[in-house]
Protein backbone atom coordinates (compact mmCIF):
# COMPACT_ATOMS: atom_id res chain seq x y z
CA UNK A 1 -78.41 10.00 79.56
CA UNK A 2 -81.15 11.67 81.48
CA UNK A 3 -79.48 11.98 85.18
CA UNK A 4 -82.31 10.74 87.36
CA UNK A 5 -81.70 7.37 85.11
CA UNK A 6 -81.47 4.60 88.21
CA UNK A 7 -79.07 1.59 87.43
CA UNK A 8 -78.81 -1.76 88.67
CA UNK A 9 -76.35 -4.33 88.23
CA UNK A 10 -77.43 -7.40 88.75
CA UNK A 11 -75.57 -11.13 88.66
CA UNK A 12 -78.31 -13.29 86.93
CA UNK A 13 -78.29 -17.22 87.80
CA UNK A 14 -74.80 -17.39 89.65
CA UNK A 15 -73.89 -20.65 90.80
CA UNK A 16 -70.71 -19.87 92.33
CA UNK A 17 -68.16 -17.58 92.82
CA UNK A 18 -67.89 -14.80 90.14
CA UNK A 19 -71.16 -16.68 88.22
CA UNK A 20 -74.05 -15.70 86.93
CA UNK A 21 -74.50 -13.31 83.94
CA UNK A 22 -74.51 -9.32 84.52
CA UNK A 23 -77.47 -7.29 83.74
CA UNK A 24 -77.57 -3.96 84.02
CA UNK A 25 -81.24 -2.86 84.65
CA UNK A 26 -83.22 0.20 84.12
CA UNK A 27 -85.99 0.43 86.33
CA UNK A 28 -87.54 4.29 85.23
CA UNK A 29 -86.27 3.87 81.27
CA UNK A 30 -89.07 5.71 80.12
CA UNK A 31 -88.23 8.88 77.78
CA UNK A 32 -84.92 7.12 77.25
CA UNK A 33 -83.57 7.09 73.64
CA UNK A 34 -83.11 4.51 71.68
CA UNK A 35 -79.42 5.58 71.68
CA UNK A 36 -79.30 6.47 75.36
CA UNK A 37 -80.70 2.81 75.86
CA UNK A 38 -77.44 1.28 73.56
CA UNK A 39 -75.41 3.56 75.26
CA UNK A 40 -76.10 1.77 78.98
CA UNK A 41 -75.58 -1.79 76.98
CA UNK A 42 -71.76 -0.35 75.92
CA UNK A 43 -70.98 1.07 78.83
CA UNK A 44 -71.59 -2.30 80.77
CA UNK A 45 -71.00 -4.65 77.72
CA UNK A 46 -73.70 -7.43 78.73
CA UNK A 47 -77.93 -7.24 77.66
CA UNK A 48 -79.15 -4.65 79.41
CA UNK A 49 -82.95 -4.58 80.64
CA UNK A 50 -85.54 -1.39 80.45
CA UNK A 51 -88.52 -1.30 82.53
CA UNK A 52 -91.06 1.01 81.33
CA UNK A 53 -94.69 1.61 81.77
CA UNK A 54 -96.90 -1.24 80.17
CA UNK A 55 -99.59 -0.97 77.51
CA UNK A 56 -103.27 -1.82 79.01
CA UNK A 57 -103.36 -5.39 80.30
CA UNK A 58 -99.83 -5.37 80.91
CA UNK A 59 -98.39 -4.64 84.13
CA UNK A 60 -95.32 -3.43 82.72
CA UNK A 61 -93.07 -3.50 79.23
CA UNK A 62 -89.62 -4.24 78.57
CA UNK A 63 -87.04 -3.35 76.02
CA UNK A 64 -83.30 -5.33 76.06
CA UNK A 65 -80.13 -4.00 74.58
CA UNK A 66 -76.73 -5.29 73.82
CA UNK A 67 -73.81 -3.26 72.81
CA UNK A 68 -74.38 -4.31 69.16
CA UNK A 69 -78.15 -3.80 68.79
CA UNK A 70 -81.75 -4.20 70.14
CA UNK A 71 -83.22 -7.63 71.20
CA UNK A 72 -86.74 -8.80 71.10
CA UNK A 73 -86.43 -10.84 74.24
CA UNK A 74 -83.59 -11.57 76.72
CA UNK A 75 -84.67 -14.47 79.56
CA UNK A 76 -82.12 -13.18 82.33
CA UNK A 77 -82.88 -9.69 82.11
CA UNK A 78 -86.35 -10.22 82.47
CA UNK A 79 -85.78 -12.61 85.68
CA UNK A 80 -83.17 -10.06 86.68
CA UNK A 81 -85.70 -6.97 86.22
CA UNK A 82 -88.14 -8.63 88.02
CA UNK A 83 -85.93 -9.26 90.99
CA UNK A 84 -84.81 -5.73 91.10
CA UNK A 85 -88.41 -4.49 91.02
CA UNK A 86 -89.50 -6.62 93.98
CA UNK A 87 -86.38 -5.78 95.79
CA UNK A 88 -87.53 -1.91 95.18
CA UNK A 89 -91.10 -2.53 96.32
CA UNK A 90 -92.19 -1.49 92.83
CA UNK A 91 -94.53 -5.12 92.27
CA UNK A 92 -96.92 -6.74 94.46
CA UNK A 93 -98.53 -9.98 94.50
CA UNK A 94 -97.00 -13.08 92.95
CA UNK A 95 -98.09 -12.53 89.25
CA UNK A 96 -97.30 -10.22 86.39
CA UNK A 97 -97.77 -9.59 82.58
CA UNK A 98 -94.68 -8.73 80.74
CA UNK A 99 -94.75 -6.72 77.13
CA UNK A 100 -91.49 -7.14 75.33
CA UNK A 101 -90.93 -7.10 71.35
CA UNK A 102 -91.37 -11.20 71.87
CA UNK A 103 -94.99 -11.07 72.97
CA UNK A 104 -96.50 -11.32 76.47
CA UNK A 105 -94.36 -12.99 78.93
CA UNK A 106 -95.75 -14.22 82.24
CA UNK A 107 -93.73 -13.85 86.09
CA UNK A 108 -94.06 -15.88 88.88
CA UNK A 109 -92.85 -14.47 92.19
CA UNK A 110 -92.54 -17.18 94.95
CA UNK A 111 -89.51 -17.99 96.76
CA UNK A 112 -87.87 -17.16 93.73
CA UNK A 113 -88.43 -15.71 89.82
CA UNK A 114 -89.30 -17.95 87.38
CA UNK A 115 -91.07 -16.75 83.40
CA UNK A 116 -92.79 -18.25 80.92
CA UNK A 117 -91.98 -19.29 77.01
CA UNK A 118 -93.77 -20.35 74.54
CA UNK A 119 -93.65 -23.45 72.94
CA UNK A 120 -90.56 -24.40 71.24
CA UNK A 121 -89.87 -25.13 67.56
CA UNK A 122 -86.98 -27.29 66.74
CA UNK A 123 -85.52 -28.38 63.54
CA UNK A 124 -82.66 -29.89 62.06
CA UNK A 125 -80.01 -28.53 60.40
CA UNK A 126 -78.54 -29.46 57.14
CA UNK A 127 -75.10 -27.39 57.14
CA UNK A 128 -73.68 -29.45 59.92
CA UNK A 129 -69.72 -29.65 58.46
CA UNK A 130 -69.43 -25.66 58.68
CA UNK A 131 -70.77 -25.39 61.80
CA UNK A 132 -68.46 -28.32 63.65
CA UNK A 133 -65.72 -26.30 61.42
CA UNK A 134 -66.21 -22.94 63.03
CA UNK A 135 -66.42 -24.62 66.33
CA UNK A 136 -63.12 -26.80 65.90
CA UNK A 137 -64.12 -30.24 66.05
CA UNK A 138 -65.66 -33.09 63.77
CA UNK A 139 -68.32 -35.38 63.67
CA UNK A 140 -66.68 -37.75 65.58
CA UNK A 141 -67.12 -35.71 69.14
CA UNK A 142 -70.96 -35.34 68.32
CA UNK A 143 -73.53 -37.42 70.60
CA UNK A 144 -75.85 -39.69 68.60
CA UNK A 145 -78.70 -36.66 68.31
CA UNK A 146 -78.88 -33.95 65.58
CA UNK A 147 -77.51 -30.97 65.31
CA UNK A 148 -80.74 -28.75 65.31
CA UNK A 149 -82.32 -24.89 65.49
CA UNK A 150 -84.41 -24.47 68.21
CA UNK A 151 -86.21 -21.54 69.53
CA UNK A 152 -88.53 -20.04 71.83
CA UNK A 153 -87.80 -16.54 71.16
CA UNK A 154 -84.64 -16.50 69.36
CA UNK A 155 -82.91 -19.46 67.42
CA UNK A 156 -80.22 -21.17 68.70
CA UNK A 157 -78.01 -23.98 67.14
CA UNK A 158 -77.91 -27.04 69.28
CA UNK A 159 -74.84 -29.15 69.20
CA UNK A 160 -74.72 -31.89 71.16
CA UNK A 161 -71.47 -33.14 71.90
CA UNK A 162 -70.29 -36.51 73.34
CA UNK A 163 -68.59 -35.36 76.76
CA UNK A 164 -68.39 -32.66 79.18
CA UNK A 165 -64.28 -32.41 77.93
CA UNK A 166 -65.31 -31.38 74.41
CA UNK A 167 -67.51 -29.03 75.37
CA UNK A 168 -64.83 -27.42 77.67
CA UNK A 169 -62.17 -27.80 75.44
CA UNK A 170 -63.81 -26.07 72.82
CA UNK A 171 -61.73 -22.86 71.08
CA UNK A 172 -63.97 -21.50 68.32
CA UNK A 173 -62.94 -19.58 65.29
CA UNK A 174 -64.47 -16.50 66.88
CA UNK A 175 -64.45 -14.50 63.33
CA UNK A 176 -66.50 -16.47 61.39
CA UNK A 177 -69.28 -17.21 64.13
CA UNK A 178 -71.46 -14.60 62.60
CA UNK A 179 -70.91 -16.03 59.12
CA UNK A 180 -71.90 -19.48 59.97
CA UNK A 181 -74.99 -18.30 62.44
CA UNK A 182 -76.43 -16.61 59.33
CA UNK A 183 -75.97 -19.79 56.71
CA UNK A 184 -78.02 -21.85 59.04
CA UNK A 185 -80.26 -18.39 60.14
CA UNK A 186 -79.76 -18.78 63.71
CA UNK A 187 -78.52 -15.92 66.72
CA UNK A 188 -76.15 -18.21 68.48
CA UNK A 189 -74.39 -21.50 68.69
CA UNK A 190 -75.24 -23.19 71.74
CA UNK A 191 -73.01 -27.02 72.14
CA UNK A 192 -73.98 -28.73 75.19
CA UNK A 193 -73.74 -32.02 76.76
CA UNK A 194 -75.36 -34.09 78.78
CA UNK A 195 -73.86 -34.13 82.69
CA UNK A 196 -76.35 -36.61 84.45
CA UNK A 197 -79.69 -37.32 84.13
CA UNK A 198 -82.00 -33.93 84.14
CA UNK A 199 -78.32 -31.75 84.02
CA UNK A 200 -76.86 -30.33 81.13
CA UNK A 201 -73.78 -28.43 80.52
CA UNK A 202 -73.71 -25.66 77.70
CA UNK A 203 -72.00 -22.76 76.06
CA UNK A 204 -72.83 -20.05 74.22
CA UNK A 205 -71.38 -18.03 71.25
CA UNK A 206 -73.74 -15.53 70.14
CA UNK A 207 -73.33 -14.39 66.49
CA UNK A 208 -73.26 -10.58 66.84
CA UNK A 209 -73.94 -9.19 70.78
CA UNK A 210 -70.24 -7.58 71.19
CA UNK A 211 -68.89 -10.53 72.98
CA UNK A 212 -67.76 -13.81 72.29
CA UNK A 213 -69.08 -16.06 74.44
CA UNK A 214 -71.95 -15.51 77.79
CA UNK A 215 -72.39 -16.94 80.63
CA UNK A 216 -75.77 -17.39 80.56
CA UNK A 217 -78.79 -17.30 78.37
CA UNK A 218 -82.52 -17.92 79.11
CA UNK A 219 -83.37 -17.98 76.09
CA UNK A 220 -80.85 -20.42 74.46
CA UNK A 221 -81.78 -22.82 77.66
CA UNK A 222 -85.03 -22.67 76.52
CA UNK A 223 -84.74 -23.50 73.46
CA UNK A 224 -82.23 -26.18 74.64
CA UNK A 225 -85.34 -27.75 76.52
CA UNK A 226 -87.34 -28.03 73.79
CA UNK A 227 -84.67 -30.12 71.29
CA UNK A 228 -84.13 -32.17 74.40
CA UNK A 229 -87.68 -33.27 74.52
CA UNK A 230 -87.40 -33.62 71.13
CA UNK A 231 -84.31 -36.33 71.24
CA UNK A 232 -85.94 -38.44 74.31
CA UNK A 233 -83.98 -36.74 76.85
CA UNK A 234 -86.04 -35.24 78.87
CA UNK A 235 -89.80 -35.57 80.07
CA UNK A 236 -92.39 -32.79 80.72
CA UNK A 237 -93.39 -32.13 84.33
CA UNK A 238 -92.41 -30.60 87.32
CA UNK A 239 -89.05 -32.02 87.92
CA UNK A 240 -86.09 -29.14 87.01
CA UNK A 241 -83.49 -29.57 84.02
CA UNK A 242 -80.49 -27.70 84.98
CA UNK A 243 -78.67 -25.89 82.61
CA UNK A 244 -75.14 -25.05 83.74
CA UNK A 245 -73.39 -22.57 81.49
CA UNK A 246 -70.34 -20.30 82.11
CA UNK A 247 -68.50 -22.70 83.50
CA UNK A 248 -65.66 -22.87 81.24
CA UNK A 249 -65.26 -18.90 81.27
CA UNK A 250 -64.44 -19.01 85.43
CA UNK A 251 -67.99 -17.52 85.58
CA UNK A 252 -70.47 -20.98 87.11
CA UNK A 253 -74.13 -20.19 86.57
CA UNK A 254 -77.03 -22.26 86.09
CA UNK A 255 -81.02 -21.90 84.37
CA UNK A 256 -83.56 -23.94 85.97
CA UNK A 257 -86.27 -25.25 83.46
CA UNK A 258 -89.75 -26.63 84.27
CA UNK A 259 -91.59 -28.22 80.88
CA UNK A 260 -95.12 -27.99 82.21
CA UNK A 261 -98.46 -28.58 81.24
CA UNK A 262 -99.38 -25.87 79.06
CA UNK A 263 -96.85 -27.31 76.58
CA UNK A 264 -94.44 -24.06 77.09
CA UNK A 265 -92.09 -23.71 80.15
CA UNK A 266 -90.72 -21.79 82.66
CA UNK A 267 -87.39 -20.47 83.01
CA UNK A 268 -85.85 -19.12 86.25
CA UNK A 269 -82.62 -19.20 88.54
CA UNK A 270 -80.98 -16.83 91.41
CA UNK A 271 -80.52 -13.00 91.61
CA UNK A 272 -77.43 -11.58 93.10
CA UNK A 273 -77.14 -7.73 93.50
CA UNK A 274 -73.38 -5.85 92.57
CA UNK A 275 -74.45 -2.23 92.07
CA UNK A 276 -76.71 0.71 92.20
CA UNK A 277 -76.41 3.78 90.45
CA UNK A 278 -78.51 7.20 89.86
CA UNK A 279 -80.91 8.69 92.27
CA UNK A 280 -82.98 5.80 94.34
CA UNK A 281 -81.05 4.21 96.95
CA UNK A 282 -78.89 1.35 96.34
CA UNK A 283 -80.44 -2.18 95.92
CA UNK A 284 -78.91 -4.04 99.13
């Protein structure tokens, strides 16, 4: 790795002690390898964020690893390389255009970071038995709404389950996540349930990122909002949904959603600093 290569650890939505999801950002990631970029996501084993200079238009690009592979578009990377860069003096003003592999994705910097997605697809899924199978429980502990893939960027499986207990009490067959997440061609299984009106508790087992389960992930909340509107549960408008993730891992965090007009949504939460590494100062 080039050795002026600055990098910041960042805690990404944290809702309590030990929460949030860990990001290790790049903010000068230009010139880096494709394998130096990898490298940064094993070292750190979490989705790692690359800020580098943007095409015209843009104010600046970003490119997201995990230890496994490249991803098109990672939602707490991007709120968590926005923080950094703000923190750094590196953006001014309260707006900026984001190029990632995804397409153009919007910030908005006021008391805190919130980013835009598209609008949401969602459909239902027909090989419900093998995925309740892999996750170790039957139809019985399902809500009364499908089982569906939704996506903004990335599909997710959405499995709604009757109670908060399921959902914690859930002990996957880790090994044949993958297999399952490609016979219904989606990136994760995401079972969630519904806490109280607006709140929703959720969990994530990704099919193929070098871990087994994360603590939080934009993207899979997003796409969470949109088979929620779907089912009746939620409304568009200004009012939050809260996401709460990571819970059952000792690690609380939690994605705030706002459905809004333009038929997409934003995504955002809080920032907490750990680290700083390389040759600018550390983030404090």
């Amino acid at each position: 790795m080039h050795p002026m290569t600055d990098i910041h650890l960042v805690h990404v939505f944290p809702a309590g002690p030990g929460g949030g999801n860990p990001a290790p950002i790049v903010v000068d990631a230009d010139g880096m390898s494709d394998a130096e970029m990898q490298a940064v996501a094993g070292k750190y084993g979490h989705e790692s964020g690359f800020v580098l200079a943007g095409p015209p238009g843009f104010d600046l690009a970003l490119r997201f690893w995990v230890p496994e592979h490249e991803m098109s578009m990672c939602g707490h990377a991007t709120v968590g390389a926005v923080w950094v860069l703000r923190r750094l003096g590196r953006v001014t003003g309260d707006q900026l255009r984001i190029s990632t592999a995804s397409g153009e994705v919007r910030a908005r910097l006021r008391d805190g970071i919130e980013i835009s997605q598209p609008v949401g697809t969602v459909e239902p899924v027909s090989e419900v038995e093998a995925v309740l199978d892999v996750l170790g429980i039957t139809a019985a502990d399902l809500a009364p709404y499908p089982v569906q893939n939704a996506s903004t960027a990335r599909v997710k499986t959405l499995v709604p389950l009757a109670s908060t207990d399921i959902l914690d009490g859930l002990q996957p067959d880790f090994s044949r996540v993958k297999e399952v997440c490609d016979l219904v061609g989606s990136t994760g299984l995401y079972p969630y349930a519904m806490r109280d009106r607006q709140v929703f508790e959720a969990r994530q087992f990704p099919r193929s990122s070098g871990y087994p389960e994360d603590a939080a992930t934009g993207i899979a909340a997003a796409a969470l909002a949109f088979g929620l509107l779907e089912n009746g549960l939620v409304e568009r408008g200004d009012r939050p949904i809260r996401v709460r993730q990571g819970r059952a891992m000792g690690r609380p965090s939690e994605i705030t959603l706002r459905l809004d007009g333009s038929r997409g949504l934003w995504l955002g939460g809080h920032v907490q600093v750990e680290s700083a590494a390389g040759s600018a100062p550390p983030v404090r």
